[in-house]
Protein backbone atom coordinates (compact mmCIF):
# COMPACT_ATOMS: atom_id res chain seq x y z
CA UNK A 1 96.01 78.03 22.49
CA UNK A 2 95.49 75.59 19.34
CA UNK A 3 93.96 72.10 19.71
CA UNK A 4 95.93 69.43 18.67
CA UNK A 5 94.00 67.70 15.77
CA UNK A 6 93.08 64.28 16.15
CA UNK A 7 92.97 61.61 13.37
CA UNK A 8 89.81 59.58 12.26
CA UNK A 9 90.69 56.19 11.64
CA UNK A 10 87.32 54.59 9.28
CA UNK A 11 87.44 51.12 7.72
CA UNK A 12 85.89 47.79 7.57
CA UNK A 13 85.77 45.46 10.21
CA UNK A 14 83.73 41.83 11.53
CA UNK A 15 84.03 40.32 14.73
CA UNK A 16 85.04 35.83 14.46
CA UNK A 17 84.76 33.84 18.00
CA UNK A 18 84.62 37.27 19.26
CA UNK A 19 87.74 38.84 17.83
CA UNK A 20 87.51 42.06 15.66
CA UNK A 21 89.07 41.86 12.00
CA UNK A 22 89.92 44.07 9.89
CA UNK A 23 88.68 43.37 6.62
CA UNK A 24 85.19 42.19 4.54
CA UNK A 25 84.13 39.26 5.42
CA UNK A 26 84.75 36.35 3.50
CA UNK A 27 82.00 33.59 4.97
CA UNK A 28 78.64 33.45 6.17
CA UNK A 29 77.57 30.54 7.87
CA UNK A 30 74.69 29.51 10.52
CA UNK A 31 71.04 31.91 11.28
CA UNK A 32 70.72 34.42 8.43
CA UNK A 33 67.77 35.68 10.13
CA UNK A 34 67.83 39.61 10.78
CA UNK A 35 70.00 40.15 8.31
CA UNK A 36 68.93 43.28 6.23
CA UNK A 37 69.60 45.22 3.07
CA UNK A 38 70.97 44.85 -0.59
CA UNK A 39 73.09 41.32 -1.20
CA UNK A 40 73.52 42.70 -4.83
CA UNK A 41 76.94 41.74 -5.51
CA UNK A 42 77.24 39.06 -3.50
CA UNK A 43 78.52 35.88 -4.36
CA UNK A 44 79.67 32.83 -3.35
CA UNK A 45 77.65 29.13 -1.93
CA UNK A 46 74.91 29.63 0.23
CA UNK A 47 74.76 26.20 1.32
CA UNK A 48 74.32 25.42 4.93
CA UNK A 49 72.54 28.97 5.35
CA UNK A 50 69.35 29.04 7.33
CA UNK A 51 67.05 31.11 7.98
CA UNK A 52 64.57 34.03 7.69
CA UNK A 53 65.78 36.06 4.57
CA UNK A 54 62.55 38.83 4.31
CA UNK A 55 65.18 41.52 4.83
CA UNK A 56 67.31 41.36 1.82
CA UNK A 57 66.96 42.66 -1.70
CA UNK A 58 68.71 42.65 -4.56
CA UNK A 59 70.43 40.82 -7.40
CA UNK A 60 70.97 37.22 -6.45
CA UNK A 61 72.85 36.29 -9.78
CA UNK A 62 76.19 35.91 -7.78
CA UNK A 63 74.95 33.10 -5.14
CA UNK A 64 74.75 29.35 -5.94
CA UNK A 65 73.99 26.40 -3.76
CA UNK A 66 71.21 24.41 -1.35
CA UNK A 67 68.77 27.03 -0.30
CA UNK A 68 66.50 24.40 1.98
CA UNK A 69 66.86 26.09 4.93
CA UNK A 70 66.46 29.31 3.81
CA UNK A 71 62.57 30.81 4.38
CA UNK A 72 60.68 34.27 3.89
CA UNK A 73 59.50 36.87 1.38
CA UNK A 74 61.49 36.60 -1.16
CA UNK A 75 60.45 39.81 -3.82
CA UNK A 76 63.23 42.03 -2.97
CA UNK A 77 65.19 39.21 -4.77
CA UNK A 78 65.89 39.37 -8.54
CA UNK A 79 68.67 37.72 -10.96
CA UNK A 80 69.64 34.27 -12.75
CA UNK A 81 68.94 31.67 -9.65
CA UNK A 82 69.84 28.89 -11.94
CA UNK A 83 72.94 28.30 -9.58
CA UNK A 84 70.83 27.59 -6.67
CA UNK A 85 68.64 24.24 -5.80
CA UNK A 86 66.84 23.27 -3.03
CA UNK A 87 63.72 23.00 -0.93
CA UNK A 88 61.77 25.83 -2.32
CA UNK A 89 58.35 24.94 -2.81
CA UNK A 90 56.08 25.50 0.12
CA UNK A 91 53.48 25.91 -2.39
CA UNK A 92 53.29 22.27 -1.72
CA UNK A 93 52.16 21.66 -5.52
CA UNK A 94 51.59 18.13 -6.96
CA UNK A 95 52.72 17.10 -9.83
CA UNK A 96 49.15 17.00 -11.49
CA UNK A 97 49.44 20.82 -10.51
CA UNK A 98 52.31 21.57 -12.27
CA UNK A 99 50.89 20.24 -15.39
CA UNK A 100 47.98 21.76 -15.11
CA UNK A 101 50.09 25.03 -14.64
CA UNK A 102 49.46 27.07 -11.56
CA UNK A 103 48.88 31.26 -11.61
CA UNK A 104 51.40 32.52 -9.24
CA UNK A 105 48.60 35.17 -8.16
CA UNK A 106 46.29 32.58 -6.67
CA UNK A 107 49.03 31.10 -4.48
CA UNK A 108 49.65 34.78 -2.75
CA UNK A 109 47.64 34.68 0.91
């Protein structure tokens, strides 16, 4: 006897408010944190985005907006960040250290 053969459905999907749908996802909003991998390609504003951003890597070039409440090793991350502003200096430099000018090696713990 012959087995019927059974289809393989694949595709994209995200879950909203607990729903699944079909599709990329076209927002991210809230905790960031765990998120892993390459965001090259991404694009879009990143304000309002918090979190613990270690994970990612990649080209950056397609985000803009506030980054504040973003935190975490960030040398994954590579491309034109002129689109994004925001709270990133826990250096906690002064201005007289700025002037000065700073080596980015004695800053690394």
């Amino acid at each position: 006897m012959k087995k019927t053969l059974k289809k393989t459905l694949s595709g994209v999907y995200h879950t909203k408010n607990g729903k699944k749908i079909e599709g990329l996802h076209s927002g991210l909003s809230g905790d960031v944190s765990g998120l892993r991998g390459d965001v090259t390609g991404l694009s879009g504003n990143v304000s309002g985005l918090n979190g613990y951003v270690t994970g990612l890597s990649g080209d950056v070039s397609g985000l803009r907006g506030d980054v504040t409440g973003l935190s975490g090793y960030v040398t994954g991350l590579r491309g034109d960040v002129t689109g994004l502003s925001g709270d990133i200096d826990d250096c906690e430099l002064t201005d007289e250290d700025r002037q000065k000018g700073v080596d980015v090696k004695d800053l690394i713990a």
